[in-house]
C-alpha atoms as a PDB file:
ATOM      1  CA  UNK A   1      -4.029  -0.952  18.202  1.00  0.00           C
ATOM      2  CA  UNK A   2      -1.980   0.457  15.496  1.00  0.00           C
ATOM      3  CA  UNK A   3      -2.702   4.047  14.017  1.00  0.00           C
ATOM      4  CA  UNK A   4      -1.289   6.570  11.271  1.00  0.00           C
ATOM      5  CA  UNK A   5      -1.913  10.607  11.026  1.00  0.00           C
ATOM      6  CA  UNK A   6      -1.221  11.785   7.472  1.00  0.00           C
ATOM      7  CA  UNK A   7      -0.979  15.236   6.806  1.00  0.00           C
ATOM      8  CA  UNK A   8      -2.491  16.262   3.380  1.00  0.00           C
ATOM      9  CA  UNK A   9      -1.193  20.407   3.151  1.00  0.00           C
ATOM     10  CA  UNK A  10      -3.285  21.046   0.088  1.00  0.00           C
ATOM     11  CA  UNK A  11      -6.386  17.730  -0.011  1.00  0.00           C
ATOM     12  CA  UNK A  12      -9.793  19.236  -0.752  1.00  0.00           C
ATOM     13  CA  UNK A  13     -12.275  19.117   1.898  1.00  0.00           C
ATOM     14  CA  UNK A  14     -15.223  19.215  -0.032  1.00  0.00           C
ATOM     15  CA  UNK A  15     -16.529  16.699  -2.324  1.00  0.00           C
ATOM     16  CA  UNK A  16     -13.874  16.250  -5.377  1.00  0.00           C
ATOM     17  CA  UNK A  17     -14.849  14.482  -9.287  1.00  0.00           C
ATOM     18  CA  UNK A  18     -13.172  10.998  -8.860  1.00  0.00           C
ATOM     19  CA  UNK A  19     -12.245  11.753 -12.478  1.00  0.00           C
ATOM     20  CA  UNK A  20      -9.229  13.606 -11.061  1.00  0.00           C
ATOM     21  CA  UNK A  21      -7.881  12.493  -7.599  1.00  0.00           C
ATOM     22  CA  UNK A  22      -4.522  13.894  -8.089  1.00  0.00           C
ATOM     23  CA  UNK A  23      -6.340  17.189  -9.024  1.00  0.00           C
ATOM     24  CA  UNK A  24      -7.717  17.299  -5.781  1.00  0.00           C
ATOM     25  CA  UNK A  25      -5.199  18.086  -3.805  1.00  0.00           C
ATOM     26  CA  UNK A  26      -2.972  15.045  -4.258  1.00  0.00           C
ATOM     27  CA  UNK A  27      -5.890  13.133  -2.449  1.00  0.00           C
ATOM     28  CA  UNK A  28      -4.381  10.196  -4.339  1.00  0.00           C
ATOM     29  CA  UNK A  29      -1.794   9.752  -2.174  1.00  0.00           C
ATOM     30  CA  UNK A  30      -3.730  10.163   0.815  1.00  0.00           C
ATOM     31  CA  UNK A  31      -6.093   6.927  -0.816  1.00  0.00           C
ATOM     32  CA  UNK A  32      -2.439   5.137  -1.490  1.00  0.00           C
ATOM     33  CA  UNK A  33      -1.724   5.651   2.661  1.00  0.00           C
ATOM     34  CA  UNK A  34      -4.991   4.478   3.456  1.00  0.00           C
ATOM     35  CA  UNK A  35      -4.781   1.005   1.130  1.00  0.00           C
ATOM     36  CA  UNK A  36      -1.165   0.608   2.836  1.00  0.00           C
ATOM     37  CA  UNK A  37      -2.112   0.933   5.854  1.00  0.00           C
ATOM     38  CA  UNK A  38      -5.377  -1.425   6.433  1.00  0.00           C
ATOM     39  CA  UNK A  39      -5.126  -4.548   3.444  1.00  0.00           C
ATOM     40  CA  UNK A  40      -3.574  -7.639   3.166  1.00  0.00           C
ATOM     41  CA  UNK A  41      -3.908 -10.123   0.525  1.00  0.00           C
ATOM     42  CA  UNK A  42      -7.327 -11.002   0.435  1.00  0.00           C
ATOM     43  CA  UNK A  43      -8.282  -9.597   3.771  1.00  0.00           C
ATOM     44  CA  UNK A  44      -8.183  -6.072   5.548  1.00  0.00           C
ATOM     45  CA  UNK A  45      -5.900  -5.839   8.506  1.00  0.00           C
ATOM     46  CA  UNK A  46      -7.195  -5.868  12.529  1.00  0.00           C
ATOM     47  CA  UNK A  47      -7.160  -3.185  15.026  1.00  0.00           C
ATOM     48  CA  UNK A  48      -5.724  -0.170  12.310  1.00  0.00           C
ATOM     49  CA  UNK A  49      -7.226   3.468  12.392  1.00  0.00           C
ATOM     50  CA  UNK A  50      -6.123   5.665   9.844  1.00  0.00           C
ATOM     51  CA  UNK A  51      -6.873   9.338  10.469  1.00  0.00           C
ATOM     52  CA  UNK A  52      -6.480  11.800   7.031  1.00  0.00           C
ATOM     53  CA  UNK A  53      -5.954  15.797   8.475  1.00  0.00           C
ATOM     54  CA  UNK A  54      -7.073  17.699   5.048  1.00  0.00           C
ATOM     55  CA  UNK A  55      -6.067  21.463   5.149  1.00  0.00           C
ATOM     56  CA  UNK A  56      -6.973  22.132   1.857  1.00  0.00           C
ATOM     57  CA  UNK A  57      -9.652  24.720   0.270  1.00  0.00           C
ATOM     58  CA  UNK A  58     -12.187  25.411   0.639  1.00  0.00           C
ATOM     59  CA  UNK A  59     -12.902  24.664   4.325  1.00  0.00           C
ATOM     60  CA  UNK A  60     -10.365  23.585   6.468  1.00  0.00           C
ATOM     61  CA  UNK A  61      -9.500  21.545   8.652  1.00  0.00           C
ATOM     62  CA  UNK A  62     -11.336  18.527   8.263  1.00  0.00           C
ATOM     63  CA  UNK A  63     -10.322  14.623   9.511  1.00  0.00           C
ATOM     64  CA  UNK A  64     -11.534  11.440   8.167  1.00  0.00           C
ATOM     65  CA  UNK A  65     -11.340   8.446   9.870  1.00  0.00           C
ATOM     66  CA  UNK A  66     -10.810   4.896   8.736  1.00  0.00           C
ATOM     67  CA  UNK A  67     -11.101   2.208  11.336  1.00  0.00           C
ATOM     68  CA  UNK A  68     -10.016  -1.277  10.047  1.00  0.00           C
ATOM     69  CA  UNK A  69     -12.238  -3.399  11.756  1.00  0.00           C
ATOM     70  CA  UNK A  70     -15.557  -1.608  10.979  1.00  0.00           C
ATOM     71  CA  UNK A  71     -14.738  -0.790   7.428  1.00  0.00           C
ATOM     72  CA  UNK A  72     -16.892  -2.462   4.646  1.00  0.00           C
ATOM     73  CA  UNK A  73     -17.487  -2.199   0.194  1.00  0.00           C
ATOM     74  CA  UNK A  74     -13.956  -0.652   0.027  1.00  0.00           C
ATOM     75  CA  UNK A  75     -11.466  -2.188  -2.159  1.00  0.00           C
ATOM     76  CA  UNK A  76      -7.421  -1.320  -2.092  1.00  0.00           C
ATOM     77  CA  UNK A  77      -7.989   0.933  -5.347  1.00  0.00           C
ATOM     78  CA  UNK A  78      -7.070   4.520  -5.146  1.00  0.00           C
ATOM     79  CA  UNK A  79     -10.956   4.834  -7.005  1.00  0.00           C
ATOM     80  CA  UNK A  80     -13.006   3.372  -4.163  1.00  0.00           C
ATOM     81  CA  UNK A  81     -10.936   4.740  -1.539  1.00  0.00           C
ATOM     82  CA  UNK A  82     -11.493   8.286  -2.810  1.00  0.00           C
ATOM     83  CA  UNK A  83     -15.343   7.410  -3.264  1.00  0.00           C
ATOM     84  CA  UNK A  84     -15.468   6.828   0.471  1.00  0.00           C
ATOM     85  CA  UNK A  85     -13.761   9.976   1.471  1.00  0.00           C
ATOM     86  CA  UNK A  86     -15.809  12.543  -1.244  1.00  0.00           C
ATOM     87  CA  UNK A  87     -18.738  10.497   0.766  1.00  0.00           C
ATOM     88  CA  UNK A  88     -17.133  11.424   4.038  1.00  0.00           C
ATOM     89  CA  UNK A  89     -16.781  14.912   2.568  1.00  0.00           C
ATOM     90  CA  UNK A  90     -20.623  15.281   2.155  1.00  0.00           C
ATOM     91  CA  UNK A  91     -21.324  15.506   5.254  1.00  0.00           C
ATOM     92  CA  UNK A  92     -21.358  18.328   7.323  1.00  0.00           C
ATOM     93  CA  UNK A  93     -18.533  18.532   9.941  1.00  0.00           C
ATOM     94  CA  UNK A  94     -18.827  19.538  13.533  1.00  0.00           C
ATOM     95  CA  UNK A  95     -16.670  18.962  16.881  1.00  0.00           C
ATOM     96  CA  UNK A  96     -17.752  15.254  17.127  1.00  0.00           C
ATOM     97  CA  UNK A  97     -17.650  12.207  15.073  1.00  0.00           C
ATOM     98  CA  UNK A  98     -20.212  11.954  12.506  1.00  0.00           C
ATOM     99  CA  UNK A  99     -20.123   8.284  10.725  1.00  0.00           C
ATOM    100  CA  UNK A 100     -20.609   8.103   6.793  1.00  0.00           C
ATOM    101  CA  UNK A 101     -20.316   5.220   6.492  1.00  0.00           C
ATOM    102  CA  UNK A 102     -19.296   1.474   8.053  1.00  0.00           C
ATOM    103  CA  UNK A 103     -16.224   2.886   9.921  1.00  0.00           C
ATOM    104  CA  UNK A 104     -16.195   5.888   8.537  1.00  0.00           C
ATOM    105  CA  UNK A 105     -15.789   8.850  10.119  1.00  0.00           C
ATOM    106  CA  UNK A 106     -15.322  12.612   9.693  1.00  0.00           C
ATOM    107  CA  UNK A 107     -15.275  16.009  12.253  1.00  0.00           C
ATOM    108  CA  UNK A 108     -14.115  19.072  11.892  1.00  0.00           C
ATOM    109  CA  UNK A 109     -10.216  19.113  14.160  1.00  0.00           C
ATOM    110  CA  UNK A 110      -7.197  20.916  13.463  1.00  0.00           C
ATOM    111  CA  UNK A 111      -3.960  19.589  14.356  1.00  0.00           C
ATOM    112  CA  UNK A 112      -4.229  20.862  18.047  1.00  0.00           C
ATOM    113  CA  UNK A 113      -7.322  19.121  19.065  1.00  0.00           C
ATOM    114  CA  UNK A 114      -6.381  15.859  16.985  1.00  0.00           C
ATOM    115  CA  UNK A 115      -3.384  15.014  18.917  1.00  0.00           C
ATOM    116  CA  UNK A 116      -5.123  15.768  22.085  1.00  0.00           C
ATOM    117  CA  UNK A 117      -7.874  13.175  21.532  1.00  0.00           C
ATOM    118  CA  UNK A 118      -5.087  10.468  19.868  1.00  0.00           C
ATOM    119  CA  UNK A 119      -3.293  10.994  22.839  1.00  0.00           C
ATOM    120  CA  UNK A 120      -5.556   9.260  25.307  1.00  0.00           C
ATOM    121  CA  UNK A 121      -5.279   6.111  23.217  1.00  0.00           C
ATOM    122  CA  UNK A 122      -1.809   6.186  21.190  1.00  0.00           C
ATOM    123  CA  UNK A 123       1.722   6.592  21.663  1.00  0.00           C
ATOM    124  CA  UNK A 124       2.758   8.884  18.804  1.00  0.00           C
ATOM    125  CA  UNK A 125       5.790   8.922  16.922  1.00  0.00           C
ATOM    126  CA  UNK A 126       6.689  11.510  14.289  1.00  0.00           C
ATOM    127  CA  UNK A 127       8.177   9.721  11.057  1.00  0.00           C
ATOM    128  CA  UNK A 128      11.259  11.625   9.772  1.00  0.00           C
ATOM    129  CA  UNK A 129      14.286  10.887   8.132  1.00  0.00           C
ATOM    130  CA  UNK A 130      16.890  11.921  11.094  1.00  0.00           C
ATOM    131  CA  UNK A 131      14.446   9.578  13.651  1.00  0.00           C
ATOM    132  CA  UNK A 132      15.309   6.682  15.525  1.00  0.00           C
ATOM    133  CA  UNK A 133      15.521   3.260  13.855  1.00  0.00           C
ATOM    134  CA  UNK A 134      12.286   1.803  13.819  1.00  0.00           C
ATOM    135  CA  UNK A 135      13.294  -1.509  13.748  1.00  0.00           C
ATOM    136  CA  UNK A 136      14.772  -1.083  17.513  1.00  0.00           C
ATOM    137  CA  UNK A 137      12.031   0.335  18.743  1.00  0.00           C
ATOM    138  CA  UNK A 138       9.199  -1.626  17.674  1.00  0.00           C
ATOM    139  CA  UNK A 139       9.654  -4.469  20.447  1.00  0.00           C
ATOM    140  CA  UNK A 140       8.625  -1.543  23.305  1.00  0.00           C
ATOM    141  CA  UNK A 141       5.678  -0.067  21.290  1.00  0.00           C
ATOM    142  CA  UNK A 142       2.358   0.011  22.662  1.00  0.00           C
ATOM    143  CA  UNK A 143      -0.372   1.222  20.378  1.00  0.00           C
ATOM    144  CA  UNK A 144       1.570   3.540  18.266  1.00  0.00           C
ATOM    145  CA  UNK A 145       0.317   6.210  16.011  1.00  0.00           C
ATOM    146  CA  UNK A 146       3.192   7.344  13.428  1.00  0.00           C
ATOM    147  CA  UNK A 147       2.306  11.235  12.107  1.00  0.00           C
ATOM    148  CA  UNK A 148       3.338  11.366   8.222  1.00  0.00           C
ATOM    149  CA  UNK A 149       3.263  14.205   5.677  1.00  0.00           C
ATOM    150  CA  UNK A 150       1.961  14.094   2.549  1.00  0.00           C
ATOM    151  CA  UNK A 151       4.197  15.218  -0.898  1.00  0.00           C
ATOM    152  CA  UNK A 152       5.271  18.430   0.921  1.00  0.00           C
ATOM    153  CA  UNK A 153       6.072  17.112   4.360  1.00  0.00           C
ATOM    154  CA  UNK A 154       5.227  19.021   7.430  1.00  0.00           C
ATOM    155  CA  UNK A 155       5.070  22.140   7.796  1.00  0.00           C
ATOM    156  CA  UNK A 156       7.284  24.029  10.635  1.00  0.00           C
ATOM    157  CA  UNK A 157       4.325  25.443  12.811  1.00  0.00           C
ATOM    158  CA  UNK A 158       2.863  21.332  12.446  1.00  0.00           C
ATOM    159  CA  UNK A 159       5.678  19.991  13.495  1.00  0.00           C
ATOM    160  CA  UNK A 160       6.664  21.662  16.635  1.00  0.00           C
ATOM    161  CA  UNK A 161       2.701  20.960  17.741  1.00  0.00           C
ATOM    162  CA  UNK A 162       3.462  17.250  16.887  1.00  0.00           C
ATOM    163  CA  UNK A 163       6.613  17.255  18.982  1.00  0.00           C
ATOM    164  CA  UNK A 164       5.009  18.455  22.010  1.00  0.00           C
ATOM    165  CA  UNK A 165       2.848  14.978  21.948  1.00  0.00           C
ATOM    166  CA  UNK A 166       5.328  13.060  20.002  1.00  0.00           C
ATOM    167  CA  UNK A 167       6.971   9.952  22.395  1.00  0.00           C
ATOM    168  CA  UNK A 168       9.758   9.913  19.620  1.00  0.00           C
ATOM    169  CA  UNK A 169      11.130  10.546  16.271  1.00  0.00           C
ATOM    170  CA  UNK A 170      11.362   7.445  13.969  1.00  0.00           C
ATOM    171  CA  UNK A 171      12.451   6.641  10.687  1.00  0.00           C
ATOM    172  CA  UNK A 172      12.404   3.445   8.691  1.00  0.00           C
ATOM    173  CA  UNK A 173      15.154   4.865   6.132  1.00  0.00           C
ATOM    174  CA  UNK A 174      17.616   7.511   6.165  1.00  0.00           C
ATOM    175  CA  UNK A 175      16.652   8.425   2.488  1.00  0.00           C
ATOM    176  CA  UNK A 176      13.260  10.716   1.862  1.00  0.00           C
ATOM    177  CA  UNK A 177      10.334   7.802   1.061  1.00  0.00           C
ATOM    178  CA  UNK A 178       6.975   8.058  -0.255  1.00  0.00           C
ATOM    179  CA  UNK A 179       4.007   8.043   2.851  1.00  0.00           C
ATOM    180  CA  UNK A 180       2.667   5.136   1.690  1.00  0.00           C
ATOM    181  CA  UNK A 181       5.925   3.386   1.458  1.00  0.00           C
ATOM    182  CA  UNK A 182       6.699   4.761   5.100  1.00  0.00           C
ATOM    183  CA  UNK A 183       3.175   3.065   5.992  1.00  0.00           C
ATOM    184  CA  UNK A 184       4.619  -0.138   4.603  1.00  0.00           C
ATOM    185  CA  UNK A 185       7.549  -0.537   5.897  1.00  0.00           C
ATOM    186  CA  UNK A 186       6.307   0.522   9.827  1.00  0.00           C
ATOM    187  CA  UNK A 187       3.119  -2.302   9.615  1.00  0.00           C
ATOM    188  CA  UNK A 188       6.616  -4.750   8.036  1.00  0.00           C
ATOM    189  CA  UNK A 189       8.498  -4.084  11.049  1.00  0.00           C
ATOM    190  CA  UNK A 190       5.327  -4.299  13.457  1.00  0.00           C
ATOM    191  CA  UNK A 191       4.321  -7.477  11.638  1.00  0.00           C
ATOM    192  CA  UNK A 192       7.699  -8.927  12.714  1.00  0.00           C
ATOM    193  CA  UNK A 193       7.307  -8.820  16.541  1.00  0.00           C
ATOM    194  CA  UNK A 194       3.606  -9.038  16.969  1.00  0.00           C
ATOM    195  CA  UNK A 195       2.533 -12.380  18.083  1.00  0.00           C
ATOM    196  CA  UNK A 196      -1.526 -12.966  15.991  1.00  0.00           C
END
């Protein structure tokens, strides 16, 4: 199993006009991490969960969950991505899972109970710049979850929570990269020493 966390500071968690994704909260991005993180060519990849944490207005926190091998009708655009998650956003949010759709998911967690529940099932590593070298770690990882920020990173009070759960710090370049190119380059290096 192979996981990612992304930290939107500002996404909307209420339902948001797919006429402006940017506009709602930089949810584009967030749809960018998600396409990055579960398709290939042609096909979606195996055993991925992708979890969004949106601490935007007007109602935070509020998680959606993506889990690549229950996920169906959603294509790699940034469009039908964010027509899954305004879905998601529909809903109303409590303590548990609610499912909006195939392998979609949504609750209402902050950051706190989040890493407490991904911590039964993932080793997590926090992606920053001054981490360890991904590439000589990957060999040793068993189910990692890597914890990204969106366009304004993490904030302070986030990231000492993360680094209580966090196995390590990782990086996959010593130079500030998008999430979703973060997201690339971590499934690259995990592509090269998993056996399919």
């Amino acid at each position: 199993m192979r996981g990612f966390l992304v930290i939107g500071n500002k996404a909307s968690t209420s339902p948001f006009s797919l006429k402006n994704i940017p506009g709602a909260g930089r949810m584009d991005i967030l749809c960018r991490c998600i396409s990055q993180a579960i398709f290939l060519s042609h096909s979606i990849r195996r055993s991925v969960e992708v979890y969004l944490l949106l601490l935007g207005d007007p109602n935070p926190p509020r998680v959606v969950k993506i889990k690549s091998d229950e996920v169906k009708r959603m294509s790699p655009d940034e469009r039908s991505v964010a027509g899954l998650i305004r879905k998601a956003l529909k809903f109303k949010a409590g303590e548990k899972w609610v499912e909006t759709n195939s392998g979609i998911l949504t609750s209402k967690k902050n950051l706190k109970r989040l890493l407490e529940e991904l911590s039964n099932s993932y080793k997590i590593y926090y992606m920053r710049e001054d981490g360890k070298d991904l590439r000589k770690l990957t060999d040793k990882m068993e189910n990692p979850l890597f914890i990204l920020g969106d366009h304004l990173g993490v904030k302070k009070e986030d990231e000492k929570l993360i680094l209580q759960f966090a196995k390590d710090i990782v990086r996959v370049s010593n130079r500030s990269l998008m999430a979703e190119q973060c997201i690339t380059i971590a499934n690259y290096e995990l592509d090269r020493v998993t056996k399919y």
